[in-house]
PDB file of N, CA and C in Angstrom:
ATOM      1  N   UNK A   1       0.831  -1.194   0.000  1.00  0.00           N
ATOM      2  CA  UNK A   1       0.000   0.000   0.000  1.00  0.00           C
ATOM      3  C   UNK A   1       0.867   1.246   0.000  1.00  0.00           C
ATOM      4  N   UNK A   2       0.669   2.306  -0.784  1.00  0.00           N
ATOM      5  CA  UNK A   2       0.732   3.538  -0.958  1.00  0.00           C
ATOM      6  C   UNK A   2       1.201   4.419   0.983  1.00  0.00           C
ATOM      7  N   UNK A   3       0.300   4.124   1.473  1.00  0.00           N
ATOM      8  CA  UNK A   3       0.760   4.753   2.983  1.00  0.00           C
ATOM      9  C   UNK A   3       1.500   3.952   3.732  1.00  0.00           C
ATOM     10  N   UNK A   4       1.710   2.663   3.776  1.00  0.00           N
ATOM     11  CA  UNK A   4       2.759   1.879   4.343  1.00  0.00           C
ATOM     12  C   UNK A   4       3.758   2.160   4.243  1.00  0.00           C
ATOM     13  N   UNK A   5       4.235   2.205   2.885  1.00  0.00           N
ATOM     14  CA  UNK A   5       5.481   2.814   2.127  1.00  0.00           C
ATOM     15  C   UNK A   5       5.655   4.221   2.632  1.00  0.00           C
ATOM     16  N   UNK A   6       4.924   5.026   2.524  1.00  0.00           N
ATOM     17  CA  UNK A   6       4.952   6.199   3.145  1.00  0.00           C
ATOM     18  C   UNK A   6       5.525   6.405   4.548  1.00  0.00           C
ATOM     19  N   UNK A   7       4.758   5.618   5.771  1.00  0.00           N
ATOM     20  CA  UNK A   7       5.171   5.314   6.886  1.00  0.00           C
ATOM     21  C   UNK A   7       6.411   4.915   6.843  1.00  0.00           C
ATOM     22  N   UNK A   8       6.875   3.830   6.032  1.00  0.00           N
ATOM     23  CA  UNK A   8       7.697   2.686   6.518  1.00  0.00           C
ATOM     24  C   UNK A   8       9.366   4.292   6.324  1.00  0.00           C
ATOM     25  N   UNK A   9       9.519   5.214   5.019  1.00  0.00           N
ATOM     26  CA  UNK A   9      10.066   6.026   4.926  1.00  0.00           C
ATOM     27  C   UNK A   9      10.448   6.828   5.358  1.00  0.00           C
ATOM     28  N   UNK A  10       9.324   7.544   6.585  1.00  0.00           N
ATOM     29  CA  UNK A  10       9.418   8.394   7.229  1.00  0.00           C
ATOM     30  C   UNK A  10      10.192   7.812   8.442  1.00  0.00           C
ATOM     31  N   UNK A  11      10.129   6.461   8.836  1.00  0.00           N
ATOM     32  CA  UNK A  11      10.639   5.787  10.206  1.00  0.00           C
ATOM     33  C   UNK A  11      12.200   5.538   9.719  1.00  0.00           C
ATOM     34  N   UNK A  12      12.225   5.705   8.587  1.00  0.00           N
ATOM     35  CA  UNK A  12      13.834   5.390   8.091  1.00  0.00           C
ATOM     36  C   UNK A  12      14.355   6.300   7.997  1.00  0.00           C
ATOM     37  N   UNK A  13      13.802   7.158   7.647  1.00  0.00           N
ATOM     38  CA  UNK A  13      14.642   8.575   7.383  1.00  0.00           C
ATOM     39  C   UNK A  13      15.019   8.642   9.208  1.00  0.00           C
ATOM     40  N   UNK A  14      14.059   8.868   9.780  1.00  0.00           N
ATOM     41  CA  UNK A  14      14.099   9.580  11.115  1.00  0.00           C
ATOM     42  C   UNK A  14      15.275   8.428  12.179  1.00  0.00           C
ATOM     43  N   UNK A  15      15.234   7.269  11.787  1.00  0.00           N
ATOM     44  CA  UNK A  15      16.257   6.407  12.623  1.00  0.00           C
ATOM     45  C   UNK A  15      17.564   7.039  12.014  1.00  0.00           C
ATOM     46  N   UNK A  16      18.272   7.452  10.766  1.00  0.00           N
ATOM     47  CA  UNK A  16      19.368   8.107  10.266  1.00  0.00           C
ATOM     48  C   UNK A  16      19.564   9.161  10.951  1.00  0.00           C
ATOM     49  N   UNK A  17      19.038   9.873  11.357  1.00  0.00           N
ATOM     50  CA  UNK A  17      19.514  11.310  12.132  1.00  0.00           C
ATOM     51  C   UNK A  17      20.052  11.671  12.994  1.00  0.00           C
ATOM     52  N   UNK A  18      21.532  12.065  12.569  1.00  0.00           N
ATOM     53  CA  UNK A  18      22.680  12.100  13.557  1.00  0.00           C
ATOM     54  C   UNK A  18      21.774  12.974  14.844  1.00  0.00           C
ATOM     55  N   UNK A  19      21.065  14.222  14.276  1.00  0.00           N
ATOM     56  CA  UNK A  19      20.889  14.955  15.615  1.00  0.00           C
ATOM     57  C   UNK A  19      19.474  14.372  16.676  1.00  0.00           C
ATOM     58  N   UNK A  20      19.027  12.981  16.078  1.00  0.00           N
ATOM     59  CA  UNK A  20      18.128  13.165  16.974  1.00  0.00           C
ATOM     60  C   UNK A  20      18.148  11.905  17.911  1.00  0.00           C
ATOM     61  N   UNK A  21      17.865  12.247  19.190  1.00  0.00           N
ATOM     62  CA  UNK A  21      18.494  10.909  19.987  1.00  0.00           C
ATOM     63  C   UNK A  21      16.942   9.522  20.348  1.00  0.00           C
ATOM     64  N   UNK A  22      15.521  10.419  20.008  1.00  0.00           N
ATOM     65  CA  UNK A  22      14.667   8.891  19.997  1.00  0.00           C
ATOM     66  C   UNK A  22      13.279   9.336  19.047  1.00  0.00           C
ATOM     67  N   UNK A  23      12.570   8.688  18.570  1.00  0.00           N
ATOM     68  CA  UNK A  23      11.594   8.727  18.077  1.00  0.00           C
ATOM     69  C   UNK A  23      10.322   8.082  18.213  1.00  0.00           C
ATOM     70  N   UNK A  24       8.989   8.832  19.067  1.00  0.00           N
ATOM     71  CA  UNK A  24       8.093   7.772  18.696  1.00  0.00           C
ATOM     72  C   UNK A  24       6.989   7.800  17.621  1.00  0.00           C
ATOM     73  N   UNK A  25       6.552   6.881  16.506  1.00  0.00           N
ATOM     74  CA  UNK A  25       5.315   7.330  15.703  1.00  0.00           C
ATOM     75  C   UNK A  25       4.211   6.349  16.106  1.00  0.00           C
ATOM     76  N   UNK A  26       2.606   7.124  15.685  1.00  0.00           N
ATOM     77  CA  UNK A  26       1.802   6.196  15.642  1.00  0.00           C
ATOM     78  C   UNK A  26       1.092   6.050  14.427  1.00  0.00           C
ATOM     79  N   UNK A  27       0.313   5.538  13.771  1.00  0.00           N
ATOM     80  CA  UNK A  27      -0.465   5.886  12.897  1.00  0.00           C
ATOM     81  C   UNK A  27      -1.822   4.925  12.778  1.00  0.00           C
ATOM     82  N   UNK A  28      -2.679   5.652  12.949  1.00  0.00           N
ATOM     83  CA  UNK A  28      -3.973   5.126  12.863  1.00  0.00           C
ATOM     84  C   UNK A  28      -4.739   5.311  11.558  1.00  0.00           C
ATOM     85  N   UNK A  29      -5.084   3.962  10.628  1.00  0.00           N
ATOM     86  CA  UNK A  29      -5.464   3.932   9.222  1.00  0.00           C
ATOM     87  C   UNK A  29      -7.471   4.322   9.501  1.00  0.00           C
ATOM     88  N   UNK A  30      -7.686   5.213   8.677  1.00  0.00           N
ATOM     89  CA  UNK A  30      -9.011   5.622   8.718  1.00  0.00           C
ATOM     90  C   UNK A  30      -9.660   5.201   7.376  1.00  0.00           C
ATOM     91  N   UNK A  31      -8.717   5.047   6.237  1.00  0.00           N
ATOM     92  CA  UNK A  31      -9.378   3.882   5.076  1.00  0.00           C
ATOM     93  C   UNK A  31      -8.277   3.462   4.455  1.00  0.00           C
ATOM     94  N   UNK A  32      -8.559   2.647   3.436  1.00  0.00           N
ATOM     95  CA  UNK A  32      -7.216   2.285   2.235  1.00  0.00           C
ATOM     96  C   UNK A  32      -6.265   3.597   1.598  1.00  0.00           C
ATOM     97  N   UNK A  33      -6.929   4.717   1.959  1.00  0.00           N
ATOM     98  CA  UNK A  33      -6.329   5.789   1.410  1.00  0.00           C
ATOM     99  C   UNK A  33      -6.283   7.054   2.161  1.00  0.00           C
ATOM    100  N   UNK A  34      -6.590   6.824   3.220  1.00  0.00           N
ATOM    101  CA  UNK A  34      -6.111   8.172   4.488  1.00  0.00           C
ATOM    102  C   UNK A  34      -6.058   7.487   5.584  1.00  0.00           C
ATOM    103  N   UNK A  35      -5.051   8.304   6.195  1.00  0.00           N
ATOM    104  CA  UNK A  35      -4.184   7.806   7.651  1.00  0.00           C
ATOM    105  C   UNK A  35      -3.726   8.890   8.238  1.00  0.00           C
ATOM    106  N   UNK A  36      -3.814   8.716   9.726  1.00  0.00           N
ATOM    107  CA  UNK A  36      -3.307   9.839  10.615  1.00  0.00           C
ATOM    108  C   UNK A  36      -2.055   9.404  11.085  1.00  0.00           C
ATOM    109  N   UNK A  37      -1.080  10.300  11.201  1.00  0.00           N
ATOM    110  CA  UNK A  37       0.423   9.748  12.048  1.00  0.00           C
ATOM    111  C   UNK A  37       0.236  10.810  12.802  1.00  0.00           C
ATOM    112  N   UNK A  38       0.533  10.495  14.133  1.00  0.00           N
ATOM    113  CA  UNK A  38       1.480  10.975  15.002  1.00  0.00           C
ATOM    114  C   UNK A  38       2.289  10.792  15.962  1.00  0.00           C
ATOM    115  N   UNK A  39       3.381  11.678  16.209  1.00  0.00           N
ATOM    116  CA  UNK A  39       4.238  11.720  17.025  1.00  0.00           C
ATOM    117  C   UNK A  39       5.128  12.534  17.880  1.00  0.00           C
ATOM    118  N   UNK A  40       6.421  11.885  18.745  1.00  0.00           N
ATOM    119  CA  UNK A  40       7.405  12.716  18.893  1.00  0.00           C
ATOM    120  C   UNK A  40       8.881  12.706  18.605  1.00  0.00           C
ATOM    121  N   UNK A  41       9.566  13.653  18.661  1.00  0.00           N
ATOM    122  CA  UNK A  41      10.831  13.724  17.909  1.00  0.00           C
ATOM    123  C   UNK A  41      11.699  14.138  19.109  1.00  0.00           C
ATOM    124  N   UNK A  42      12.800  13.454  19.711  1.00  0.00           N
ATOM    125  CA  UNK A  42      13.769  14.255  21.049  1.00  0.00           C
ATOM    126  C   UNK A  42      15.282  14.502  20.270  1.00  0.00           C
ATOM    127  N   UNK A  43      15.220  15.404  20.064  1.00  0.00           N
ATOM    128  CA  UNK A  43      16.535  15.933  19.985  1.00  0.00           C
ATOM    129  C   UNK A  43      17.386  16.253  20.867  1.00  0.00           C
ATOM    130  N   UNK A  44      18.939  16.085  19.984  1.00  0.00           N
ATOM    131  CA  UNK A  44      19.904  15.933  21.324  1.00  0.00           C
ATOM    132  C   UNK A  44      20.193  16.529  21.677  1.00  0.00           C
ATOM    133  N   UNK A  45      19.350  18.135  21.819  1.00  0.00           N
ATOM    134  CA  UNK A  45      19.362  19.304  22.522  1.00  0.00           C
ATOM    135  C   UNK A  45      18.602  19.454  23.522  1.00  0.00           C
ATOM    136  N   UNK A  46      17.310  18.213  23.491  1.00  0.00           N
ATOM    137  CA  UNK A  46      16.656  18.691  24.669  1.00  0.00           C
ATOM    138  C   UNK A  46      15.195  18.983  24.033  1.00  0.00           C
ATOM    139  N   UNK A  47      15.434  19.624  22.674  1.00  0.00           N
ATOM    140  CA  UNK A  47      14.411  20.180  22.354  1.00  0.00           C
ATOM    141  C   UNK A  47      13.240  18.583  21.751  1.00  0.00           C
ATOM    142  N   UNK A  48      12.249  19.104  21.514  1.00  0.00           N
ATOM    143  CA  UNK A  48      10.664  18.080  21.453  1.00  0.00           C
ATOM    144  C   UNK A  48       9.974  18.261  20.288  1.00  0.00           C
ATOM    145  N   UNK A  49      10.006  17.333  19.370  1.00  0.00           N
ATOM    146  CA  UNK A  49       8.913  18.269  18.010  1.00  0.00           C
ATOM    147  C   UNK A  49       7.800  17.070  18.387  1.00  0.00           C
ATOM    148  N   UNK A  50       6.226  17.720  18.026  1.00  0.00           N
ATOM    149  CA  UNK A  50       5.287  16.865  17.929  1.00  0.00           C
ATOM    150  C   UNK A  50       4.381  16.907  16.656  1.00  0.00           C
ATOM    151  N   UNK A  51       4.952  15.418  16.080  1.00  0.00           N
ATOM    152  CA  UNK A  51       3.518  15.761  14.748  1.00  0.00           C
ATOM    153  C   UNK A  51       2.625  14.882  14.872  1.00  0.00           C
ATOM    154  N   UNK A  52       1.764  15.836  13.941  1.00  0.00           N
ATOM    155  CA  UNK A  52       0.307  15.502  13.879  1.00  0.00           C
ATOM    156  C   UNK A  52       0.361  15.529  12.397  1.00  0.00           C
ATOM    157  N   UNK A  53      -0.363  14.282  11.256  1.00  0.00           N
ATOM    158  CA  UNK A  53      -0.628  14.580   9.725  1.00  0.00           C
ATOM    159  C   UNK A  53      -1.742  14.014   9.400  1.00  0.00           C
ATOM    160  N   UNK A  54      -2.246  14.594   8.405  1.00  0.00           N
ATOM    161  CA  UNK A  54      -2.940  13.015   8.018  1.00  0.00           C
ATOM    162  C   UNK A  54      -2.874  13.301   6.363  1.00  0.00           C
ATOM    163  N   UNK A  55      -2.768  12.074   6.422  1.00  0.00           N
ATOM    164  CA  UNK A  55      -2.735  11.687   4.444  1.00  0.00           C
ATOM    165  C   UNK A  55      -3.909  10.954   3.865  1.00  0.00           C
ATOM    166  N   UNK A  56      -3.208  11.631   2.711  1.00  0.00           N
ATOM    167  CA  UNK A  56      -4.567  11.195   1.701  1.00  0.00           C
ATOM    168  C   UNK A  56      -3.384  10.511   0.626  1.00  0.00           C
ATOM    169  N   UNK A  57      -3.728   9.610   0.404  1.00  0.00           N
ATOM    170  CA  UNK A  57      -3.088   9.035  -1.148  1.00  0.00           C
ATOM    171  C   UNK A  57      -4.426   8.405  -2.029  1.00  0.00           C
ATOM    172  N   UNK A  58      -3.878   9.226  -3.380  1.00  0.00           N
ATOM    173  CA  UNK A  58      -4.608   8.613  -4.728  1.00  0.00           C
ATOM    174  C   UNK A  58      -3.647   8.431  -5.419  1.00  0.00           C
ATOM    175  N   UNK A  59      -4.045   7.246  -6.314  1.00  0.00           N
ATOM    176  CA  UNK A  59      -3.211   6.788  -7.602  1.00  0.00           C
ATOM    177  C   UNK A  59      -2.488   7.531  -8.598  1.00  0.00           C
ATOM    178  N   UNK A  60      -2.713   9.214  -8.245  1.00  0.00           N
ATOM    179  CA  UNK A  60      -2.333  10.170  -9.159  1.00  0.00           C
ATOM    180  C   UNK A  60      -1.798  11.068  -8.286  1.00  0.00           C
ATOM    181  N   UNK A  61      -1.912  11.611  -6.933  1.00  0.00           N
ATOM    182  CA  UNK A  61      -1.556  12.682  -6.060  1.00  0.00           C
ATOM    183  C   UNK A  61      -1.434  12.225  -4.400  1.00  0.00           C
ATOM    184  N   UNK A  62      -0.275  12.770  -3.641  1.00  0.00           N
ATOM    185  CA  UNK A  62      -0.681  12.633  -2.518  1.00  0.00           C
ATOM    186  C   UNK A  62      -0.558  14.105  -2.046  1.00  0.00           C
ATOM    187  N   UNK A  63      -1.199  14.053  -0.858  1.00  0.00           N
ATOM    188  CA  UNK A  63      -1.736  15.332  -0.284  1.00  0.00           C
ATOM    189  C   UNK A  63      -1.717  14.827   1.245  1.00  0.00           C
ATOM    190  N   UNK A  64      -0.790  15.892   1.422  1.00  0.00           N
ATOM    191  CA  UNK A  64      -0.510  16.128   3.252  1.00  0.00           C
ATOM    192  C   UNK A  64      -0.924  17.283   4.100  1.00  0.00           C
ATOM    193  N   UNK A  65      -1.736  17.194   5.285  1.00  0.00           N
ATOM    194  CA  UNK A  65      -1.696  18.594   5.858  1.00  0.00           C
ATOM    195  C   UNK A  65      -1.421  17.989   7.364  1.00  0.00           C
ATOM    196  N   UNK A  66      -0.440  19.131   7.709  1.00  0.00           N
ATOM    197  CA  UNK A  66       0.144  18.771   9.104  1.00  0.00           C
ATOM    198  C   UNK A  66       0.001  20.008   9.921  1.00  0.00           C
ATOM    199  N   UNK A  67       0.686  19.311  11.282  1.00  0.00           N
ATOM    200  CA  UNK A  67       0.543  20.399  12.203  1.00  0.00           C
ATOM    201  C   UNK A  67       1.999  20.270  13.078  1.00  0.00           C
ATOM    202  N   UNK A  68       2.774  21.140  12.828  1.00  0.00           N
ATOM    203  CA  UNK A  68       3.990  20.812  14.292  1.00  0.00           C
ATOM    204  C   UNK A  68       4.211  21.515  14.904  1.00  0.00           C
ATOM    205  N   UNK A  69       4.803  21.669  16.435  1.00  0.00           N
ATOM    206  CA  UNK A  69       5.565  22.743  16.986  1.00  0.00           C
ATOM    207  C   UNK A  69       6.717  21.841  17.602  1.00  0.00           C
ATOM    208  N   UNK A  70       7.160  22.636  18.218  1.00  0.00           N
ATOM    209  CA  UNK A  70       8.786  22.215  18.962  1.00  0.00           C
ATOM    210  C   UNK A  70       8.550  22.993  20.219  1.00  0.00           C
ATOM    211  N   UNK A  71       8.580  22.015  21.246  1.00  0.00           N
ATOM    212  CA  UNK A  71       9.179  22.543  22.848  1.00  0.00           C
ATOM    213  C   UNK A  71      11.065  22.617  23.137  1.00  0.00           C
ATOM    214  N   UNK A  72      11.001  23.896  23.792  1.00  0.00           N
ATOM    215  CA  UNK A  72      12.232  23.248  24.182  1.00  0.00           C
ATOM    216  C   UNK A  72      12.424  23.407  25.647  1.00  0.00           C
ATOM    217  N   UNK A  73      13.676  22.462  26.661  1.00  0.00           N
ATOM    218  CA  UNK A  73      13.548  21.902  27.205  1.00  0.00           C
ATOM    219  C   UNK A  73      14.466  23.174  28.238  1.00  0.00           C
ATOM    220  N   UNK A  74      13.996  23.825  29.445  1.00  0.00           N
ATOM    221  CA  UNK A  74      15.076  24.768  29.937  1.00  0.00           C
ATOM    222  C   UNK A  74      16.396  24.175  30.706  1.00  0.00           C
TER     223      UNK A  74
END
């Protein structure tokens, strides 16, 4: 599937990243063709990103709208 692949990419990219020290994702499938991920990101500063997405995939376009911010840690 189209969003598996999607998922499975985003968890690969994010295990490569020298600067970030853990990652958690979730993603909850709402049909064959939209899915929500979210998560968090700890960087080895301390600092926190949290996303929120959800996708849409069609056979011709995908389409993302997200939401993030970043805490950081005093």
């Amino acid at each position: 599937m189209l969003i598996d692949n999607y998922f499975a990419e985003i968890r690969n990219i994010l295990s490569k990243l020298p600067i970030m020290q853990r990652f958690e994702l979730a993603t909850k499938k709402r049909t064959d063709t939209l899915d929500f991920i979210r998560g968090n990101i700890c960087f080895n500063d301390g600092s926190l990103l949290h996303i929120r997405e959800f996708v849409s995939f069609s056979q011709r376009q995908k389409a993302c709208r997200y939401f993030d911010y970043i805490l950081r840690h005093s």
